[in-house]
N, C-alpha and C. Protein backbone atom coordinates (compact mmCIF):
# COMPACT_ATOMS: atom_id res chain seq x y z
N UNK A 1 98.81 105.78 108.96
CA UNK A 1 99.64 105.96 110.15
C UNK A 1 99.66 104.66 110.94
N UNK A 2 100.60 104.28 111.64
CA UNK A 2 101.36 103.06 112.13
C UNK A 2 101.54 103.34 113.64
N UNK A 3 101.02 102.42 114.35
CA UNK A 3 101.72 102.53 115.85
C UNK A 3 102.64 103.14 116.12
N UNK A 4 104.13 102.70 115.34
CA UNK A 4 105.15 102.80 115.76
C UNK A 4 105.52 104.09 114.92
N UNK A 5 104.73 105.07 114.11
CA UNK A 5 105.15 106.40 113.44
C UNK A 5 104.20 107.52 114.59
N UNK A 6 103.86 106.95 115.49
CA UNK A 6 102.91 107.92 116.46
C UNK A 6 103.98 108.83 116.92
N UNK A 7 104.00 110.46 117.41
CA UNK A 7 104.82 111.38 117.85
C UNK A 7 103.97 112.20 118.74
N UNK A 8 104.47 112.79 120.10
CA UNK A 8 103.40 113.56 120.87
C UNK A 8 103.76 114.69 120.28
N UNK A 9 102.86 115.19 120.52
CA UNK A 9 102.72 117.11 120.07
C UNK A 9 103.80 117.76 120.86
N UNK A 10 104.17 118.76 120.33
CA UNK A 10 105.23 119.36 120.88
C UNK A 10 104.52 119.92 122.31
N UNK A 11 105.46 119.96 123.09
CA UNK A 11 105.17 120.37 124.73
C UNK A 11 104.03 119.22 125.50
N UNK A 12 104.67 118.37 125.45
CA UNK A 12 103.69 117.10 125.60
C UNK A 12 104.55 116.66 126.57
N UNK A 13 105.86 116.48 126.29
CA UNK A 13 106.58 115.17 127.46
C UNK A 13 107.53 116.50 128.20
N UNK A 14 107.52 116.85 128.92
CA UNK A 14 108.10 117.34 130.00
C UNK A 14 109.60 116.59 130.49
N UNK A 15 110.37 117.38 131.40
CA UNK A 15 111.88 116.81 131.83
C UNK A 15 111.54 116.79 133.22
N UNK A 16 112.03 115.10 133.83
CA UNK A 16 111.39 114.68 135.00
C UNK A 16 112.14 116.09 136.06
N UNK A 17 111.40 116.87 137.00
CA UNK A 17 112.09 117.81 138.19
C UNK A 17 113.03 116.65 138.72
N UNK A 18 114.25 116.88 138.49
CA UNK A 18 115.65 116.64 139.50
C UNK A 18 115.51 117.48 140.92
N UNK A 19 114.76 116.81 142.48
CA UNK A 19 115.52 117.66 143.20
C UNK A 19 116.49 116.99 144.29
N UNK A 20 116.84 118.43 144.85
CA UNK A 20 117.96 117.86 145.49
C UNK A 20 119.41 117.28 144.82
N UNK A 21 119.94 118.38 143.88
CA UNK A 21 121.10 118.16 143.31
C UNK A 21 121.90 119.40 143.02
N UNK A 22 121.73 119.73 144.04
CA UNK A 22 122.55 121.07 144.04
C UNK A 22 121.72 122.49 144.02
N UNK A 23 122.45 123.67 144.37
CA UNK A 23 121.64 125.44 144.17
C UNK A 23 121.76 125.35 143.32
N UNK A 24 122.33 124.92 142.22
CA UNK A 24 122.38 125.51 140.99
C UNK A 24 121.30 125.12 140.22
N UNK A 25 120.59 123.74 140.49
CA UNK A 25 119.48 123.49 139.63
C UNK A 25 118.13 123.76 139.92
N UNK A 26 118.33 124.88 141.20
CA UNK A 26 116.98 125.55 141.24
C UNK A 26 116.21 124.79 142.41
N UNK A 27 116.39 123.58 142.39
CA UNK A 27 116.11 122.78 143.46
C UNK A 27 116.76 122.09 144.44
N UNK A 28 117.91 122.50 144.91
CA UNK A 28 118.37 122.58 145.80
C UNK A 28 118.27 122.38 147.47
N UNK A 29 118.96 122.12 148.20
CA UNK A 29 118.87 122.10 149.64
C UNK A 29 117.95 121.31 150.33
N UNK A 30 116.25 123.09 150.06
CA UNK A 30 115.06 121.75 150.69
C UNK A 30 114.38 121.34 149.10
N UNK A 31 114.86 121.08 148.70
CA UNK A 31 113.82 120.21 147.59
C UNK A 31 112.67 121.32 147.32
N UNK A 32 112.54 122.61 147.34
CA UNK A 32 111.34 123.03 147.14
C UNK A 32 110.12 122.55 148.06
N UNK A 33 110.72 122.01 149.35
CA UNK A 33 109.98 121.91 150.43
C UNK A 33 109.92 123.37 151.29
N UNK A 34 110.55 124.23 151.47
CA UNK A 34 110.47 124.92 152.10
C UNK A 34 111.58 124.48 153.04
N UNK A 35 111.11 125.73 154.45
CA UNK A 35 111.63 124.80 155.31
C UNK A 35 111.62 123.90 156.04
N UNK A 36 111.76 123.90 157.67
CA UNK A 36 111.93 122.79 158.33
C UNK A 36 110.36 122.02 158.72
N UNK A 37 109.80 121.31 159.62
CA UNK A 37 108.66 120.82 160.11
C UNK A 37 107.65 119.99 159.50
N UNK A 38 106.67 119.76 160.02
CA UNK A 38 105.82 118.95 159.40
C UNK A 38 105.32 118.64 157.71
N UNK A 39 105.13 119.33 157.55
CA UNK A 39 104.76 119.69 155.62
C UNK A 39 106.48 119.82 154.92
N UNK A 40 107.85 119.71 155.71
CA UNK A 40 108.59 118.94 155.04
C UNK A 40 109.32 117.59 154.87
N UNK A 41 108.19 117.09 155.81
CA UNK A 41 109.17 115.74 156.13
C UNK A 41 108.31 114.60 155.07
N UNK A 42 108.58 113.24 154.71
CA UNK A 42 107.93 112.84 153.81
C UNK A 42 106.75 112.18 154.13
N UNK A 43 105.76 112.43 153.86
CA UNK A 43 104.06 111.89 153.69
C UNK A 43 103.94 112.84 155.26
N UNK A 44 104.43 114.31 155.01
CA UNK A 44 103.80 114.98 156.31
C UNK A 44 102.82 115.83 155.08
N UNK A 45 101.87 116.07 155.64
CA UNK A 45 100.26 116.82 155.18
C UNK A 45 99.33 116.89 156.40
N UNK A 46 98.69 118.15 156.29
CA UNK A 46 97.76 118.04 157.43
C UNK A 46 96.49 118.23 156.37
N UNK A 47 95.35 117.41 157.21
CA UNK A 47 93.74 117.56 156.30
C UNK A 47 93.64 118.79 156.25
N UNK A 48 92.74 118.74 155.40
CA UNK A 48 91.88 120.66 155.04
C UNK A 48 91.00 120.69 156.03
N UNK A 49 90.91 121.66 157.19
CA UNK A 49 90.56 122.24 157.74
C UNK A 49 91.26 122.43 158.81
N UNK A 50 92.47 121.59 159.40
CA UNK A 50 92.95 121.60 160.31
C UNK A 50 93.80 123.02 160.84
N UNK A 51 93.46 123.12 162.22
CA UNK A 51 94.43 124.65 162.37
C UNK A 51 95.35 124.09 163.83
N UNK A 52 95.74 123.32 163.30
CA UNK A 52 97.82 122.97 164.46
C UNK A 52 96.67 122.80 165.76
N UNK A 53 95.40 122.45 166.25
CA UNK A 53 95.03 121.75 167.32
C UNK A 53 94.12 122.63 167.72
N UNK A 54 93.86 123.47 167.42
CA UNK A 54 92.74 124.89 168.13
C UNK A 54 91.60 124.52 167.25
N UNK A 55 90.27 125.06 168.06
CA UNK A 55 88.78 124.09 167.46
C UNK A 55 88.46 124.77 166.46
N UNK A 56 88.71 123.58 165.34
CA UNK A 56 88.32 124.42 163.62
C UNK A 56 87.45 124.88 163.79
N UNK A 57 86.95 126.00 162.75
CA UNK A 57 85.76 127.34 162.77
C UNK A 57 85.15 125.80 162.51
N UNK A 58 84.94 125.18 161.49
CA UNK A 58 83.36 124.40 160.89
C UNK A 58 82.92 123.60 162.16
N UNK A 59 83.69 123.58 163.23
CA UNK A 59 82.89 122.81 164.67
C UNK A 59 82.99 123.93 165.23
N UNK A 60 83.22 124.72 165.08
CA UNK A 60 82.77 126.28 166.28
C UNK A 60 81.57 126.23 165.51
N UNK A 61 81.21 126.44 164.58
CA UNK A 61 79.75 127.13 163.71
C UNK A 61 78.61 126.38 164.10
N UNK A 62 77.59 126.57 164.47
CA UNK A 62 76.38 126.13 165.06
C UNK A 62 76.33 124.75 163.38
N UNK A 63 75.37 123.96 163.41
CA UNK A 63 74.83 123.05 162.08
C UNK A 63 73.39 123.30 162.43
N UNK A 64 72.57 124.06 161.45
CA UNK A 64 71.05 124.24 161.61
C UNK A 64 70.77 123.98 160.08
N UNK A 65 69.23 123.66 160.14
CA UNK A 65 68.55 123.30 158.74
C UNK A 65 68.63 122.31 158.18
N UNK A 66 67.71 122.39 157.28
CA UNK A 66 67.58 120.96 156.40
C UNK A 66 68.49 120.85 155.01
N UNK A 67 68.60 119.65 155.05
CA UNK A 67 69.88 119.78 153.36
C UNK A 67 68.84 118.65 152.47
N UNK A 68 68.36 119.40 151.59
CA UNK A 68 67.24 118.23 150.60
C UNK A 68 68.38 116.86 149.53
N UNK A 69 69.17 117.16 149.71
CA UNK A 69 70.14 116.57 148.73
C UNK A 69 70.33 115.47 148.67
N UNK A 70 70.45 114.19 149.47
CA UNK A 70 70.19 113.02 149.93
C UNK A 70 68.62 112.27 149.58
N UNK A 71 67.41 113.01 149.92
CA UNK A 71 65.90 112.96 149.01
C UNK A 71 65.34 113.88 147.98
N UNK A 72 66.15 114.09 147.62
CA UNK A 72 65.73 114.58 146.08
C UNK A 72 65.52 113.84 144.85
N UNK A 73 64.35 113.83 144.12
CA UNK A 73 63.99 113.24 143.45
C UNK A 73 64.71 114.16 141.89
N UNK A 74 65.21 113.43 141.38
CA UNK A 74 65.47 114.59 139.86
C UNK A 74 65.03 113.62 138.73
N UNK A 75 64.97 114.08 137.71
CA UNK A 75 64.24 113.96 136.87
C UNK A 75 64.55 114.27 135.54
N UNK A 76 64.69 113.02 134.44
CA UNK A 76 65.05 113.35 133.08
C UNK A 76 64.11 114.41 131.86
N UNK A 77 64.10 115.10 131.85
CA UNK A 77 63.92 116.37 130.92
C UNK A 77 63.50 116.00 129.29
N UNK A 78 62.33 115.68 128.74
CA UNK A 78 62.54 115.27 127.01
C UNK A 78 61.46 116.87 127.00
N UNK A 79 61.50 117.10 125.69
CA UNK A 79 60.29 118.28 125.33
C UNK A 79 59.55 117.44 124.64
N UNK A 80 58.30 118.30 124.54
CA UNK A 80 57.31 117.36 123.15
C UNK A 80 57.84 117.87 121.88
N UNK A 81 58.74 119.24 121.27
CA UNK A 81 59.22 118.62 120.28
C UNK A 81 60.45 117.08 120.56
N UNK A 82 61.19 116.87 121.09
CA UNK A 82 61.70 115.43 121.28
C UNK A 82 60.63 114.36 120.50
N UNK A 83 59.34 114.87 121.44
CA UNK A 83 58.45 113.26 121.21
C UNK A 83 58.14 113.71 119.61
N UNK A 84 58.00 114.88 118.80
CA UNK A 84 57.76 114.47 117.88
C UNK A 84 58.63 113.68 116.87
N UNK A 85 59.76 114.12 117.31
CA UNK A 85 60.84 113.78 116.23
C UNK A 85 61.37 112.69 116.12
N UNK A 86 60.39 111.47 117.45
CA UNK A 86 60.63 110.17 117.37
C UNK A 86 60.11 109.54 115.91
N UNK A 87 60.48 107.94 115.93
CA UNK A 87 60.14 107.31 114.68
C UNK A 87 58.56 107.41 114.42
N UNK A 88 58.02 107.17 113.59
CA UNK A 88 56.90 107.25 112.66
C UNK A 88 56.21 105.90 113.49
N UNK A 89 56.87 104.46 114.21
CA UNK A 89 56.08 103.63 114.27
C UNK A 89 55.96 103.27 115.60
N UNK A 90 56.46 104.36 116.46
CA UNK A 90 56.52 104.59 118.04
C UNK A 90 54.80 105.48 118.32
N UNK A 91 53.92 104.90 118.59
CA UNK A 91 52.60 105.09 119.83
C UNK A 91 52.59 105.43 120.68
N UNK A 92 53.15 104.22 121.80
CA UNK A 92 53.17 104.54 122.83
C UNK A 92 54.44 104.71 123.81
N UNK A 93 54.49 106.30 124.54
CA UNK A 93 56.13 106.63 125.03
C UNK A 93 56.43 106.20 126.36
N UNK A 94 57.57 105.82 126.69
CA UNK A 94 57.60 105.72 128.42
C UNK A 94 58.89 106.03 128.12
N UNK A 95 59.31 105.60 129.33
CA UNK A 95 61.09 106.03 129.84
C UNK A 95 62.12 104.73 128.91
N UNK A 96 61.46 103.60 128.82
CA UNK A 96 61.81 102.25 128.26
C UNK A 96 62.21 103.34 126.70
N UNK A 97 61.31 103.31 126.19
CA UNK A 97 60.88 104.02 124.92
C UNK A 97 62.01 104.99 124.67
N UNK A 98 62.03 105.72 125.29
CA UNK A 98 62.89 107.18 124.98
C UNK A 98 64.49 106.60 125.49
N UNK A 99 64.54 105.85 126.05
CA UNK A 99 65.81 105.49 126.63
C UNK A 99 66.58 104.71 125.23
N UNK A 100 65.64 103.81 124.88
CA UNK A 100 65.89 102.85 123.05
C UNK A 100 66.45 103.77 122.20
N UNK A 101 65.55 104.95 122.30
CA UNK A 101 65.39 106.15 120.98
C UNK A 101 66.78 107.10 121.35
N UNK A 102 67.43 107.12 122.46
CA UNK A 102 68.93 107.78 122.82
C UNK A 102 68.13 108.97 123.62
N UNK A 103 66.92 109.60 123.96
CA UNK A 103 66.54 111.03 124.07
C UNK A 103 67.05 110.82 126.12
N UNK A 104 66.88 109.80 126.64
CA UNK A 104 67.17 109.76 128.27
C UNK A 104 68.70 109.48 128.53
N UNK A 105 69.22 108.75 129.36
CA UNK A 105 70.04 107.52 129.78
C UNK A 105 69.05 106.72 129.99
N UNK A 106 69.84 105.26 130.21
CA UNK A 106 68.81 103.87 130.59
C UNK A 106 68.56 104.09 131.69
N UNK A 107 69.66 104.35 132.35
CA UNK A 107 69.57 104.31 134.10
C UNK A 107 68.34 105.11 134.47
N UNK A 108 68.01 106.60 133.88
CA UNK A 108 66.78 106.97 134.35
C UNK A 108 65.61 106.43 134.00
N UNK A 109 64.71 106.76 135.23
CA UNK A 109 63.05 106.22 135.09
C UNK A 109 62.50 107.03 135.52
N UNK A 110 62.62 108.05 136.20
CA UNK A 110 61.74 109.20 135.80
C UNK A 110 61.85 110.59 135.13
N UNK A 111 60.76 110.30 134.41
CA UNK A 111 60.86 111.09 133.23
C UNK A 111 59.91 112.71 133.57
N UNK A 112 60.15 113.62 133.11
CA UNK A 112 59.28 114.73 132.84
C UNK A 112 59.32 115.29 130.95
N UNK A 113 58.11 115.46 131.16
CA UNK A 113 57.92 116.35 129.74
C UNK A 113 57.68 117.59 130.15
N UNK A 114 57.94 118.53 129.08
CA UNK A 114 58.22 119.95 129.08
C UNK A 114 57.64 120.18 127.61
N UNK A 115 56.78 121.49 127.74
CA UNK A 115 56.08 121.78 126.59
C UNK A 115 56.92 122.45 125.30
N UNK A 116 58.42 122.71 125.10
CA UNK A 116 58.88 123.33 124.57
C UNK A 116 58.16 122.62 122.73
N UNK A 117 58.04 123.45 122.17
CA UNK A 117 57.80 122.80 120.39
C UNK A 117 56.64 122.63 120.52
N UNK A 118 56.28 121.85 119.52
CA UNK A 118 55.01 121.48 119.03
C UNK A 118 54.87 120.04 118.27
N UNK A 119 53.60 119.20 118.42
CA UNK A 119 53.81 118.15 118.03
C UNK A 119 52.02 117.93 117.48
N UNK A 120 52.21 116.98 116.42
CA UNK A 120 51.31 116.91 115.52
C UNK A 120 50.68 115.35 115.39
N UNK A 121 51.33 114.45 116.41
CA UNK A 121 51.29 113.02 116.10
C UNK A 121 50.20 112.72 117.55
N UNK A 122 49.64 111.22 117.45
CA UNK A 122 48.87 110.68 118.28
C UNK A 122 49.25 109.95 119.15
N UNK A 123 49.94 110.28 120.35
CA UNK A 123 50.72 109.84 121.18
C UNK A 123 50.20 109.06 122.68
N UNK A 124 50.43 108.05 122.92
CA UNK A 124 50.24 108.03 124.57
C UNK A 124 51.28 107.66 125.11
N UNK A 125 51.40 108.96 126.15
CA UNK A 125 52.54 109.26 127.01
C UNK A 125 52.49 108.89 128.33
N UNK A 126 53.05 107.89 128.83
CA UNK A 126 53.63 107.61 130.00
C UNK A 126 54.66 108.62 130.53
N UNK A 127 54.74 109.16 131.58
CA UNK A 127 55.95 109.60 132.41
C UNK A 127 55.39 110.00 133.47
N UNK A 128 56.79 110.38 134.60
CA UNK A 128 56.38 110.95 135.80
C UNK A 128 55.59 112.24 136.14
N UNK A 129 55.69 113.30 135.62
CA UNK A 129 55.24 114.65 135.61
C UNK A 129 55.01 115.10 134.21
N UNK A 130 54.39 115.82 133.91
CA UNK A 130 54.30 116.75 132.99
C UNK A 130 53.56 118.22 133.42
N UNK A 131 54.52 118.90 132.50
CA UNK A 131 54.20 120.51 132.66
C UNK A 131 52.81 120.49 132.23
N UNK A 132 52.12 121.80 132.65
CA UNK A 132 50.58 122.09 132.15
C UNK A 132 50.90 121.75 130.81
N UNK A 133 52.11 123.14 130.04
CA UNK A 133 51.53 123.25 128.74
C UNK A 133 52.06 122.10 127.53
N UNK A 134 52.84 121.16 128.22
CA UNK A 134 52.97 119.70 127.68
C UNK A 134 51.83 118.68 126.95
N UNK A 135 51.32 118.78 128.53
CA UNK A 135 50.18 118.30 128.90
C UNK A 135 48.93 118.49 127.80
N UNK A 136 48.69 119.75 128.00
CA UNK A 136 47.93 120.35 127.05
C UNK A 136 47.96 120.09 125.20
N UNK A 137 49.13 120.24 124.88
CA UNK A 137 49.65 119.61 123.48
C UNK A 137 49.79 118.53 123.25
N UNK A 138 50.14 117.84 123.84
CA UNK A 138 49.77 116.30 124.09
C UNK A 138 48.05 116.06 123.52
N UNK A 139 47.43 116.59 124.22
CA UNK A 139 45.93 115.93 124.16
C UNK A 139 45.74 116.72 123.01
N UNK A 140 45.89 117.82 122.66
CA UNK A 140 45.19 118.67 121.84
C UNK A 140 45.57 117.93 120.48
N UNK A 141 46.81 117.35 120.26
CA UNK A 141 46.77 116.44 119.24
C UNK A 141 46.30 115.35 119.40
N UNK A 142 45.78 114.97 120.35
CA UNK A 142 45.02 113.64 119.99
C UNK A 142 45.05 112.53 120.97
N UNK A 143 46.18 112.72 121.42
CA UNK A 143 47.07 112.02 122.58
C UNK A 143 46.77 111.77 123.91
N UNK A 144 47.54 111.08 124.69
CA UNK A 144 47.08 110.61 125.78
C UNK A 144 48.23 111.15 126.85
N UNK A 145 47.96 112.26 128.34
CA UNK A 145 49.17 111.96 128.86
C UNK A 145 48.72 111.17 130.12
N UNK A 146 49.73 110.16 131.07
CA UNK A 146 49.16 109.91 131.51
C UNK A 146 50.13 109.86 132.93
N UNK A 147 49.93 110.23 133.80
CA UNK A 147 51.35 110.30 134.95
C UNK A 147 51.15 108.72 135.63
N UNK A 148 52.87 108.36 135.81
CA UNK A 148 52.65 107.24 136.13
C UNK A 148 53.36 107.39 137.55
C-alpha cells in the first residue's frame, strides 16, 4: 500500500454544516442559534457556573476541610512476582532498576512492593515502602528489603 492508494473508512469525512442558507436546509434563519441574546451573538458564552449576576450556589456554600490532593505522595506499584520475573543477572533492585527492566515509568522514584506471587531468587531490594507480606518473602528467600 502507497500513500497515495490510502482511502478513509466509510463514514469518516462528513459534509461541512451549511448554515444560514435558507429553511429549507434545516439551518436556516438563526443558524441553529436559537434565538435572540447573548449565547446568539458571536463569541457570546457565559462560564460554567454563571447564573445572569445572582451569587452562584459554589460562593453561597460555606468551603470547610482539608483536600490531601496537592500533598499526596503516590506511589509506583511492582509485586514480588514482578521482581521474580526480572533477568537472571539483576541482584540488586531499586526504582533505577525496574524503570531499565519497563516494570515502573522513569519519571517515578517511589516505589512500593506488594506481596502478590512468590519469588525464589536472592534479592536486595531498595524501595520506598513495602507491604508486611512482601517484606516477609523477600527475606524468607534470602533477600534483603530495605526502605529507602
Amino acid at each position: 500500500m502507497k500513500l497515495h492508494e490510502l482511502k478513509n473508512v466509510p463514514g469518516a469525512v462528513h459534509r461541512k454544516k451549511r448554515v444560514g442558507c435558507g429553511e429549507g436546509g434545516g439551518h436556516g434563519k438563526t443558524s441553529g442559534k436559537g434565538g435572540k441574546g447573548q449565547t446568539a451573538r458571536s463569541g457570546g458564552s457565559i462560564r460554567p457556573g454563571f447564573e445572569g449576576g445572582q451569587m452562584p450556589l459554589y460562593r453561597k456554600l460555606p468551603h470547610r476541610g482539608f483536600n490531601n490532593f496537592n500533598h499526596r505522595v503516590s506511589y509506583a506499584v511492582v509485586n514480588v512476582s514482578d521482581l521474580a520475573s526480572l533477568d537472571a543477572s539483576v541482584t540488586e533492585v531499586n526504582a533505577a532498576v525496574l524503570a531499565a527492566q519497563g516494570l515502573i515509568r522513569a519519571d517515578e522514584t517511589s516505589v512500593k512492593i506488594l506481596g502478590d506471587g512468590e519469588i525464589s531468587r536472592v534479592l536486595k531490594v531498595t524501595a520506598a515502602k513495602f507491604s508486611g507480606a512482601a517484606k516477609a518473602k523477600i527475606e524468607k528467600a534470602g533477600g534483603q528489603a530495605i526502605v529507602a
